[in-house]
C-alpha atoms as a PDB file:
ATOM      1  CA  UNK A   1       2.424 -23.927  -1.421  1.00  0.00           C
ATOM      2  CA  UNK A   2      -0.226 -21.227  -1.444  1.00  0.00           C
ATOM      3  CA  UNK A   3      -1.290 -19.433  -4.524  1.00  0.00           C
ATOM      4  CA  UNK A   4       0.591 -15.805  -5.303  1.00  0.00           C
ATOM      5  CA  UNK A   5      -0.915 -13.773  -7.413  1.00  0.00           C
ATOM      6  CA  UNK A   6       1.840 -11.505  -9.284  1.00  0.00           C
ATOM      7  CA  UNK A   7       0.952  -7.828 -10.161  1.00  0.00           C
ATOM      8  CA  UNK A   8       2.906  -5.281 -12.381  1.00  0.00           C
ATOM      9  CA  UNK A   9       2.736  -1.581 -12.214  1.00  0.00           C
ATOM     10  CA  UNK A  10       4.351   1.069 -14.599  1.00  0.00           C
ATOM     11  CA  UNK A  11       4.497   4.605 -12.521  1.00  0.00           C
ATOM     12  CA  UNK A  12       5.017   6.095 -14.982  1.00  0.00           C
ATOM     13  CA  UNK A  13       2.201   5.087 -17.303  1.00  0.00           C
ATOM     14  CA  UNK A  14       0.028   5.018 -14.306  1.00  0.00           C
ATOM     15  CA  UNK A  15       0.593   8.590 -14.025  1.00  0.00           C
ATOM     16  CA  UNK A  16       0.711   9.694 -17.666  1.00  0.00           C
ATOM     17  CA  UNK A  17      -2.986   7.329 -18.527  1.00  0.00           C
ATOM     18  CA  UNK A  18      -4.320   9.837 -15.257  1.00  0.00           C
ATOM     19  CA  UNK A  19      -4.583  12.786 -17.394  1.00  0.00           C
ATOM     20  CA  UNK A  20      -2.319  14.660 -15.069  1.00  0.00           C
ATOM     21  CA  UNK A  21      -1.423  18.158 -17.204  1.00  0.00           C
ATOM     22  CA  UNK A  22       1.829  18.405 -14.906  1.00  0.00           C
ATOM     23  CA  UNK A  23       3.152  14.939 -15.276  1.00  0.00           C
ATOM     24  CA  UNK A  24       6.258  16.787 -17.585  1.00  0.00           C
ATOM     25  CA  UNK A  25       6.864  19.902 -15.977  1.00  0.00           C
ATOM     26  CA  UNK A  26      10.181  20.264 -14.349  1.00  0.00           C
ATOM     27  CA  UNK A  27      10.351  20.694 -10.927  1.00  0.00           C
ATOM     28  CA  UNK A  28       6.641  19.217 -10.064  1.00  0.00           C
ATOM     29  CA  UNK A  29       7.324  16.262  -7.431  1.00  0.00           C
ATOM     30  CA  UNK A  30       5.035  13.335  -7.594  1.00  0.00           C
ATOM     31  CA  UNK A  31       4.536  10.775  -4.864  1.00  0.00           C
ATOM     32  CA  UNK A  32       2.725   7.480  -5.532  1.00  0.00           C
ATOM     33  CA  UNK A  33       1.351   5.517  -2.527  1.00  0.00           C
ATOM     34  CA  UNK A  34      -0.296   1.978  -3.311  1.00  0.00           C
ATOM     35  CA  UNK A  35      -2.523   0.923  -0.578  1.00  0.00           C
ATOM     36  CA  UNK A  36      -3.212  -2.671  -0.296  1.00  0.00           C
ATOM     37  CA  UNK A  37      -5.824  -4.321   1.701  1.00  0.00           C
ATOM     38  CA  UNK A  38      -7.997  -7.694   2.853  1.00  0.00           C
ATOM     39  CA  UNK A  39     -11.441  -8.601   4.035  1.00  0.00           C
ATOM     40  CA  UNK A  40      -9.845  -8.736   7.241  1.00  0.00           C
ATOM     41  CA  UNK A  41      -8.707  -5.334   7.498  1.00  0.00           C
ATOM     42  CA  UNK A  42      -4.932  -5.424   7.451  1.00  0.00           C
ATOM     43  CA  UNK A  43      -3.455  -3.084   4.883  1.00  0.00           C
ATOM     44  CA  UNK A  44      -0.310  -1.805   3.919  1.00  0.00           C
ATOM     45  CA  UNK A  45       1.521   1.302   2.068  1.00  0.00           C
ATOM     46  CA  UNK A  46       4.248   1.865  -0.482  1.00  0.00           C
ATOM     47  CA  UNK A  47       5.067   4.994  -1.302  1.00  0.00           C
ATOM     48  CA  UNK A  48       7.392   6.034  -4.417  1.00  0.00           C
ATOM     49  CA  UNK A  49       9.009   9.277  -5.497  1.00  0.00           C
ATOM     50  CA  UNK A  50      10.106  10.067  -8.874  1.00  0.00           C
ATOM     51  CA  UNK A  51      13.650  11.496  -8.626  1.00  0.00           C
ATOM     52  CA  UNK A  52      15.442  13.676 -10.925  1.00  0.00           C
ATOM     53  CA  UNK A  53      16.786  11.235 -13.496  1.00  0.00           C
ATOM     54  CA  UNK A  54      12.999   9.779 -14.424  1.00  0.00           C
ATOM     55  CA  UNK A  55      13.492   6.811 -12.081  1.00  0.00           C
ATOM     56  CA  UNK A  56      11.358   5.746  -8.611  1.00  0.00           C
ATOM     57  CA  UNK A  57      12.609   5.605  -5.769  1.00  0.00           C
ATOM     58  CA  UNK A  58      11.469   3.624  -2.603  1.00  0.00           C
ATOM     59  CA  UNK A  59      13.756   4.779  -0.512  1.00  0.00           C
ATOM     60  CA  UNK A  60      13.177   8.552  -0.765  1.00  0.00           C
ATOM     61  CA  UNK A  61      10.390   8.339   1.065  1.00  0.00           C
ATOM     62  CA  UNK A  62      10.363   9.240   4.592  1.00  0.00           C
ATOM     63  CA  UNK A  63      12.696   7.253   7.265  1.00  0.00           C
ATOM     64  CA  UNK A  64      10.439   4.646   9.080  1.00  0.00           C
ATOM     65  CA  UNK A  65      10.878   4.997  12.445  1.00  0.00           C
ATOM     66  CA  UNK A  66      13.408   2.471  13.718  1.00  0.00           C
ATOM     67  CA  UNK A  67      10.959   0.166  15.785  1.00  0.00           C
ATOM     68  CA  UNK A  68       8.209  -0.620  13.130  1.00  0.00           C
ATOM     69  CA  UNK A  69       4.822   0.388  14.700  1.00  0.00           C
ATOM     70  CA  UNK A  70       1.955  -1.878  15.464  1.00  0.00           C
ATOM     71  CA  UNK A  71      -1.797  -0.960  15.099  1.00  0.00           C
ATOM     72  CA  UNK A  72      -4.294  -3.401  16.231  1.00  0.00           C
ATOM     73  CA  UNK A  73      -8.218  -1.989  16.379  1.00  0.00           C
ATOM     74  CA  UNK A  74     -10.485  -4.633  18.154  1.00  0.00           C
ATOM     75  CA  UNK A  75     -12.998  -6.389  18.306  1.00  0.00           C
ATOM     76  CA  UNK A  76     -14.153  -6.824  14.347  1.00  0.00           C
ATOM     77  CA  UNK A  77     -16.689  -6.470  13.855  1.00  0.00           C
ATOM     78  CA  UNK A  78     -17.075  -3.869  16.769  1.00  0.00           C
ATOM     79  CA  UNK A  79     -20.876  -2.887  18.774  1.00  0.00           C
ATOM     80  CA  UNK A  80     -20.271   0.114  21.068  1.00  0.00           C
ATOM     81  CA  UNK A  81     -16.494   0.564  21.529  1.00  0.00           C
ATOM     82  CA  UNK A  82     -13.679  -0.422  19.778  1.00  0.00           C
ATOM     83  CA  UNK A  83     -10.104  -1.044  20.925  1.00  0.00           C
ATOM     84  CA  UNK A  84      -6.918   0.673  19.276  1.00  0.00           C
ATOM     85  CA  UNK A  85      -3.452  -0.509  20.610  1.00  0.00           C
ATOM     86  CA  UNK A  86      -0.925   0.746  19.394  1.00  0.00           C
ATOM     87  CA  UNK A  87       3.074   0.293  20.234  1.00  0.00           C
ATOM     88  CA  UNK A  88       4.363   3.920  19.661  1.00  0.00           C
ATOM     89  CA  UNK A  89       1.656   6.465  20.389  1.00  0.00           C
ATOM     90  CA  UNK A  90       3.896   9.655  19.981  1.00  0.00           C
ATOM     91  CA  UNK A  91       2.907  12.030  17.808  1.00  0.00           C
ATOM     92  CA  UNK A  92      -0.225   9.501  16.153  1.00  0.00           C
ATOM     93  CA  UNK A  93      -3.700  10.402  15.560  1.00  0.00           C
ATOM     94  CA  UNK A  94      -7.152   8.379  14.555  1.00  0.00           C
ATOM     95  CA  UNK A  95      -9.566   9.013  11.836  1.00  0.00           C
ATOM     96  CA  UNK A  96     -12.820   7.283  11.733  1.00  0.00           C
ATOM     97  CA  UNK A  97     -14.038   7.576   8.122  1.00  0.00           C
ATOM     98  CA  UNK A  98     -17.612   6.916   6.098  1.00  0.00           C
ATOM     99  CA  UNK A  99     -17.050   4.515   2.954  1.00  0.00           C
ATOM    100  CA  UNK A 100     -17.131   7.685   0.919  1.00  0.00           C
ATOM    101  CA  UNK A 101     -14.125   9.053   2.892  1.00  0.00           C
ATOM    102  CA  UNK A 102     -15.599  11.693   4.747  1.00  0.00           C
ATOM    103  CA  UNK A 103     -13.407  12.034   8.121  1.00  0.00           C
ATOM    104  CA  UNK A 104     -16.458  11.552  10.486  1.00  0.00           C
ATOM    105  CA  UNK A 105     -14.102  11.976  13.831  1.00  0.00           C
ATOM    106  CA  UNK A 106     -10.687  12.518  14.780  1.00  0.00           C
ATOM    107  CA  UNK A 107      -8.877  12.247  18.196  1.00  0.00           C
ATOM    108  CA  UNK A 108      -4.832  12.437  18.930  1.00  0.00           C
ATOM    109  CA  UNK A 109      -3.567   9.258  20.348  1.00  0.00           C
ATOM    110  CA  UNK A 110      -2.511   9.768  24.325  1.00  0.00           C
ATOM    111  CA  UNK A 111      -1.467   6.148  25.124  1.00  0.00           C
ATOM    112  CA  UNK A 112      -0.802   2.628  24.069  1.00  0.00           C
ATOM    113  CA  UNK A 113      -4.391   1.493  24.328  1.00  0.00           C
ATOM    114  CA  UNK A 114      -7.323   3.503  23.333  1.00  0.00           C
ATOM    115  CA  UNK A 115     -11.026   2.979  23.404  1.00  0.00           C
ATOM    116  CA  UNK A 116     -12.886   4.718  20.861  1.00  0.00           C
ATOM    117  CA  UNK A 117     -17.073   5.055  21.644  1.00  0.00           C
ATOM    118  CA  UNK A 118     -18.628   4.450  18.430  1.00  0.00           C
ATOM    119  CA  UNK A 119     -22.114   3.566  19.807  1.00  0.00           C
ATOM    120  CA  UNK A 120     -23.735   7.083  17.756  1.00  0.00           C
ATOM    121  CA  UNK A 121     -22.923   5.310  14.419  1.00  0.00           C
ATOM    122  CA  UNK A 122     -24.719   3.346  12.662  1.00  0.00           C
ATOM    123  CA  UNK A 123     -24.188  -0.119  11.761  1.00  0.00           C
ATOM    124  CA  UNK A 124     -21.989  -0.687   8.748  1.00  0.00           C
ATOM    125  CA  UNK A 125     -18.638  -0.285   6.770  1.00  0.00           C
ATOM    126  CA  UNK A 126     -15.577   2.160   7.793  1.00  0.00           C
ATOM    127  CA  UNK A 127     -12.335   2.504   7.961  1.00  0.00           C
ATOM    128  CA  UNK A 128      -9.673   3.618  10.537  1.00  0.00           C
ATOM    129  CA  UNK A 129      -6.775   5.620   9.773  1.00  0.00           C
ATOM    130  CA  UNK A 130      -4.006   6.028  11.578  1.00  0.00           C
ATOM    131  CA  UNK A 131      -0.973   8.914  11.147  1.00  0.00           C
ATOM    132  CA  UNK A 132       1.281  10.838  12.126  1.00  0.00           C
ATOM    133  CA  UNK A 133       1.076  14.889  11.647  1.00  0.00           C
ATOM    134  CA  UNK A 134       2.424  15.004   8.079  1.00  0.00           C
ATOM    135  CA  UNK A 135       1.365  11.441   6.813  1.00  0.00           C
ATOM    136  CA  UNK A 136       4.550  10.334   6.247  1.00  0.00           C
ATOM    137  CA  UNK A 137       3.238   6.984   8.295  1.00  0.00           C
ATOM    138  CA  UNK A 138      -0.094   6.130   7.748  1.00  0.00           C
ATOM    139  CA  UNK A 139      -1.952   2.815   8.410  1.00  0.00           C
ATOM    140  CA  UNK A 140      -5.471   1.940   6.891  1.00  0.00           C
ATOM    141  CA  UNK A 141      -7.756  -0.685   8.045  1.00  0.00           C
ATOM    142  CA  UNK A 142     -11.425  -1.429   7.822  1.00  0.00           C
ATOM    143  CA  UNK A 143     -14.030  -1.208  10.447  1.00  0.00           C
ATOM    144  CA  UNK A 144     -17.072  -3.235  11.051  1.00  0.00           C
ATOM    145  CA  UNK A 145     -19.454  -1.480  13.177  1.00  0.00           C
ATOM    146  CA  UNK A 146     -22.701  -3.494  14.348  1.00  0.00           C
END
């Protein structure tokens, strides 16, 4: 058996402890997304909405499309060009961003297999975002660029 490491979140305390001035005004809608990553660049999202009885709710969040989609970017680390395969294209764009977030390009998706030129950037750390136009699918994933 491998080791599991268990880890328990209160949305509601999580929101209260931010300092957020809103957090009890009626009618203000709050969305919390978790993002969880590895070294290796695979990540995932959850994304929770508080509903009108004080509760969280998974589910409210927007449909996932009925085929899940797949987003590969290879090779890692990556020299010149990178490759980003995706199985649904429609609709999906790229951002490359710096480790302090900054969206340093940005290109719409036009087929199942993309290659990106990265050869004007330096060496180092980023990550690649994939979405859709109003983020209700987004997938995260670091970058290694030699």
């Amino acid at each position: 058996p491998g080791k599991y490491v268990n880890l328990s979140i209160n949305l509601n305390t999580l929101i209260q402890n931010s300092g957020d001035k809103l957090y009890n005004n009626p009618g203000v809608d709050y969305r919390v997304t978790l993002y969880l990553g590895s070294d290796c660049g695979e990540s995932s999202e959850y994304s929770y909405f508080k509903t009108d009885n004080d509760c969280w709710d998974k589910s409210a969040a927007a449909s996932a499309p009925e085929t899940e989609r797949i987003v590969k970017a290879f090779p890692q680390p990556a020299a010149n060009v990178f490759t980003l395969e995706v199985n649904d294209f429609e609709g999906l764009q790229y951002e490359l961003l710096s480790l302090d977030g900054s969206v340093i390009s940005t290109q719409t998706i036009i087929g199942m297999e993309t290659q990106v030129d990265i050869s004007q950037y330096a060496a180092g750390i980023y990550f690649l975002r994939v979405s859709n136009a109003d983020y209700s699918y987004v997938h995260k994933q670091k970058l290694i660029i030699q």
